[in-house]
Protein backbone atom coordinates (compact mmCIF):
# COMPACT_ATOMS: atom_id res chain seq x y z
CA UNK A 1 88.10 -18.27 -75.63
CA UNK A 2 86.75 -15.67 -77.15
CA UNK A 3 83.19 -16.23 -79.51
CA UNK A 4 83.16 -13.84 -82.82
CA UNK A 5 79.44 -12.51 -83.11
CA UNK A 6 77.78 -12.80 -86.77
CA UNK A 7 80.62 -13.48 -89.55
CA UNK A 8 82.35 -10.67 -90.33
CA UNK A 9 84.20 -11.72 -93.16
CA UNK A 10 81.06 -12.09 -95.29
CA UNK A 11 79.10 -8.76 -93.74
CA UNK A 12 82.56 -6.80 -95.10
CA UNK A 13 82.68 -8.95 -98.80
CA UNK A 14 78.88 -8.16 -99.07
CA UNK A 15 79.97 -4.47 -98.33
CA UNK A 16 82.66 -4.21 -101.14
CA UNK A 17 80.20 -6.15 -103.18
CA UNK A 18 77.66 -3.92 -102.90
CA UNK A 19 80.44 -1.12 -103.64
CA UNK A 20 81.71 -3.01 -106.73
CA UNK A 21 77.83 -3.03 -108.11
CA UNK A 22 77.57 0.86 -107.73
CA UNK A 23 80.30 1.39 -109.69
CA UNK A 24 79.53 -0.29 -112.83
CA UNK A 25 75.92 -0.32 -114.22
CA UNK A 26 76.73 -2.89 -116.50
CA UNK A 27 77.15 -5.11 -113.68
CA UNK A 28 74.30 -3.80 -111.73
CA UNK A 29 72.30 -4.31 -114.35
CA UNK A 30 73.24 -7.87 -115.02
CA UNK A 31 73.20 -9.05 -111.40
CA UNK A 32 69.13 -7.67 -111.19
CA UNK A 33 68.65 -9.38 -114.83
CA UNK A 34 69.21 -12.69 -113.14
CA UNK A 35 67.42 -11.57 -109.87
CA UNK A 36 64.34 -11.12 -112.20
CA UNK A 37 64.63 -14.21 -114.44
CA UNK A 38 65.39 -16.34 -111.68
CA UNK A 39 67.65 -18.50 -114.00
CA UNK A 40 69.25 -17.40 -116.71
CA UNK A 41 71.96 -18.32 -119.19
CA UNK A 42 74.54 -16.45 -121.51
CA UNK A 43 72.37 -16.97 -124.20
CA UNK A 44 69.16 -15.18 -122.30
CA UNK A 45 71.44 -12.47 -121.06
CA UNK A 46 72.96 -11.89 -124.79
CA UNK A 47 69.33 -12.13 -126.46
CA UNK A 48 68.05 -10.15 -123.62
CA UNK A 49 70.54 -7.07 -122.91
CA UNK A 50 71.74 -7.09 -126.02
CA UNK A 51 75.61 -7.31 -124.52
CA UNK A 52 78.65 -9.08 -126.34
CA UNK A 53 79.17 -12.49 -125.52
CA UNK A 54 82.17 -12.10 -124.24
CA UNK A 55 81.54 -9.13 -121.95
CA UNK A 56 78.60 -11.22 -120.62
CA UNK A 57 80.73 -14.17 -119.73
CA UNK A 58 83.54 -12.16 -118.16
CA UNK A 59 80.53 -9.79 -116.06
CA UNK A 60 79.09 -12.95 -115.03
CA UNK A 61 82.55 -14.42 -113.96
CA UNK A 62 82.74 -11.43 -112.07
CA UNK A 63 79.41 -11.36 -110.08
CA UNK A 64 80.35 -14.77 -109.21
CA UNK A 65 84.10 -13.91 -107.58
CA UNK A 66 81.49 -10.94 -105.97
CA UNK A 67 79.22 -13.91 -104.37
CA UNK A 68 76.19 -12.06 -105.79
CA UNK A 69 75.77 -14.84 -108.85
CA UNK A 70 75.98 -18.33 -108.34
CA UNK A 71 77.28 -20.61 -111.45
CA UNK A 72 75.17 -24.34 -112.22
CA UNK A 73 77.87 -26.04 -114.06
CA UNK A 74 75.96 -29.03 -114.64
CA UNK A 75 74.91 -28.13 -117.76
CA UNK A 76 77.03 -27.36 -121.40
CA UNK A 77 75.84 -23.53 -120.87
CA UNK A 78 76.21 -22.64 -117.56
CA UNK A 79 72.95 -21.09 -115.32
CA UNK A 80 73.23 -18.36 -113.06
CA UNK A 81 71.16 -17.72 -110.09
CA UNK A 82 71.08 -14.57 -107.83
CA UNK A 83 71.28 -13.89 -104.51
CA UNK A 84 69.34 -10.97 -103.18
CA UNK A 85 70.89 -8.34 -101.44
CA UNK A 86 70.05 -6.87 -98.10
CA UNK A 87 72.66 -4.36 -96.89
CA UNK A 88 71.55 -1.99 -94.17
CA UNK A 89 73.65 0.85 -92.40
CA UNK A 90 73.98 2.89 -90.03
CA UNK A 91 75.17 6.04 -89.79
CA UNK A 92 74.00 8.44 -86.15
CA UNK A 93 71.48 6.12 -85.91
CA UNK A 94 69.53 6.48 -88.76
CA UNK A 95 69.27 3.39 -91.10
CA UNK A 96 69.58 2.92 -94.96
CA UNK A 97 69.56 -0.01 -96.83
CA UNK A 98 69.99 -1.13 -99.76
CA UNK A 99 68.01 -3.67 -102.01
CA UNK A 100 68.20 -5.37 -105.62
CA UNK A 101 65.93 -2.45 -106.07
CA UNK A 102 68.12 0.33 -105.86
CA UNK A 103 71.08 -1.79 -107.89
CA UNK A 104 68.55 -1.90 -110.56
CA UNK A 105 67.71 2.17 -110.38
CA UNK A 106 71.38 2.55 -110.92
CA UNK A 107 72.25 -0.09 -113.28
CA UNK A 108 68.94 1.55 -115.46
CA UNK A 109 70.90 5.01 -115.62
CA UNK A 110 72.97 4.32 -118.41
CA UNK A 111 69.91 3.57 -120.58
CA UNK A 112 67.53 6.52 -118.80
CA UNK A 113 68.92 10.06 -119.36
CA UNK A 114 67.20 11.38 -116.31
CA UNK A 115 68.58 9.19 -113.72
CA UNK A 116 71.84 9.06 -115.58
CA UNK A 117 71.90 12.97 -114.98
CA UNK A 118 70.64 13.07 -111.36
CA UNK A 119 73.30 10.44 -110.80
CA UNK A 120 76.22 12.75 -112.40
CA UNK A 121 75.14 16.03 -111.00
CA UNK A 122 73.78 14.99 -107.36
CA UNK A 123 75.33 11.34 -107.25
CA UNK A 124 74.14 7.97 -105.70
CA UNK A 125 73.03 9.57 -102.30
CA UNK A 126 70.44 11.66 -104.03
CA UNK A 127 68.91 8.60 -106.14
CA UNK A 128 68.39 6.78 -103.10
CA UNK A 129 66.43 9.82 -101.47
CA UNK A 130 64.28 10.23 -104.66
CA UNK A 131 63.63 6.23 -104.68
CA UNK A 132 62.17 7.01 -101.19
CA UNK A 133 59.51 9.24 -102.35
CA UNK A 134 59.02 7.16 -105.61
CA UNK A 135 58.03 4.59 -104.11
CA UNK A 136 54.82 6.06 -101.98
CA UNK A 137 54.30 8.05 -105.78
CA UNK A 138 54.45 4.53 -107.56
CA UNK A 139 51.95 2.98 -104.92
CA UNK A 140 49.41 5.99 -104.88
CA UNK A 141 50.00 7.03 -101.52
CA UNK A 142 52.17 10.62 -102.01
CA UNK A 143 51.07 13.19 -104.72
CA UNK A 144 53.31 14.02 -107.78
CA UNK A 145 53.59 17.46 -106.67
CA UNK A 146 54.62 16.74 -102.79
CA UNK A 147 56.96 13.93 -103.97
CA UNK A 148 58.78 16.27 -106.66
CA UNK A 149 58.86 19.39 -104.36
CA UNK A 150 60.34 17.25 -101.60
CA UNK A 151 63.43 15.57 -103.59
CA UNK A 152 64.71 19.75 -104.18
CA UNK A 153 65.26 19.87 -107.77
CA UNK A 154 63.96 21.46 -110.72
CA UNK A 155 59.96 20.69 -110.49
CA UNK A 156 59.78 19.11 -113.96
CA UNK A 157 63.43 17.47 -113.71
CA UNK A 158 61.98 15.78 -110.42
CA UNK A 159 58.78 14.85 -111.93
CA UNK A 160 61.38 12.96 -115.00
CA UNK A 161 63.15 11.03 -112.34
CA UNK A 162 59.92 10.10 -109.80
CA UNK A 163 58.40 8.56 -113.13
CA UNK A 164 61.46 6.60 -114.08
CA UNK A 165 61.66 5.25 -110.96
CA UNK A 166 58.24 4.64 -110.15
CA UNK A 167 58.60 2.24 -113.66
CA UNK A 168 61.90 0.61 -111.18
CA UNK A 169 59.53 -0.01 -108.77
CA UNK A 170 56.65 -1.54 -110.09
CA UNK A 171 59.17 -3.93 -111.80
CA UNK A 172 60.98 -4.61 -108.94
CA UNK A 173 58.31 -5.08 -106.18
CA UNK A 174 57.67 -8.75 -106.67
CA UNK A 175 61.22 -9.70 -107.34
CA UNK A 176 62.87 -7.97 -104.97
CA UNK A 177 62.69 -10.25 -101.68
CA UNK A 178 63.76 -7.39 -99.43
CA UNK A 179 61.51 -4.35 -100.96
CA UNK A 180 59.55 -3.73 -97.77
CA UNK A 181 63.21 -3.14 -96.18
CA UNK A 182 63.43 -0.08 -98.31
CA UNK A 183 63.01 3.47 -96.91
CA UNK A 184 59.32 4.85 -97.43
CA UNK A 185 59.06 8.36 -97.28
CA UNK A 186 55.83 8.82 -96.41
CA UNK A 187 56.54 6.08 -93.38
CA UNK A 188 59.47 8.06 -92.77
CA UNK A 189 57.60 11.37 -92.61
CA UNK A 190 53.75 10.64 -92.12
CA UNK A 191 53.69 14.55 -91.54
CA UNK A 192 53.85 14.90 -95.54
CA UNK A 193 50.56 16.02 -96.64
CA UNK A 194 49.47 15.61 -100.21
């Protein structure tokens, strides 16, 4: 009889889960309002967001079929709790994950015209590089000018997106449980001179 190592049924729904989030910001951004509240209701999310009642209630229905939001029934108006995410790949052995913190950097782009335009011009692959470097920038530890010159854009366009994401950061550093799992470019490249 053969044993099955870790479950892979939940690694692959965490997977599409993760997929579903990066697809709509609206969700995104719901799932890491919860993360930060720690509870929350319709009613704090409504307030809050400023979302339709009814789009909150059928988002929140479906971060729950995701198994990102749990439901506390218990009461008249339900509570949701998240669940932080950890999802780390793989790819030629070099490693990636992905935290609350980057769901929040792309469910902010609606509502932050530079992110929203590094997301449509250089997509989701090129956010996570620039949270790399924003996050050394955010904590004092890379220069504005090596951290802008290194992402490969326009100097002033990169300098737009570090800040907005250095703002991500500082936000999400104590409520993301998995933030020291993120990439650090200047641990990733201690070479990087300021």
């Amino acid at each position: 009889m053969s044993k099955t190592v870790g479950d892979p049924e939940r690694a692959v729904n965490v997977l599409l889960s993760v997929a579903q989030l990066l697809k709509e910001p609206r969700l995104a951004s719901l799932y890491t309002f919860v993360l930060r509240e720690g509870d929350a209701n319709i009613d704090d999310v409504v307030d809050k967001l400023e979302m339709p009642r009814t789009t909150v209630y059928s988002d929140a229905g479906t971060l729950v079929e995701l198994g990102v939001l749990t439901r506390d029934e218990e009461h008249s108006t339900h509570t949701y709790s998240a669940l932080p995410i950890l999802l780390t790949t793989n790819l030629d052995g070099d490693e990636y994950t992905i935290t609350p913190t980057f769901i929040e950097a792309f469910g902010r782009s609606p509502r932050d015209q530079d992110l929203d335009l590094l997301i449509e011009k250089h997509g989701l692959g090129k956010l996570a590089t620039a949270l790399t470097y924003a996050i050394p920038y955010a904590e004092g530890e890379m220069s504005e000018r090596v951290a802008a010159r290194e992402l490969d854009l326009q100097h002033a366009f990169s300098i737009a997106v570090l800040q907005a994401l250095s703002d991500i950061v500082i936000d999400m550093k104590t409520v993301d449980p998995h933030f020291d799992e993120i990439r650090n470019a200047r641990e990733q490249s201690p070479t990087l001179e300021d």
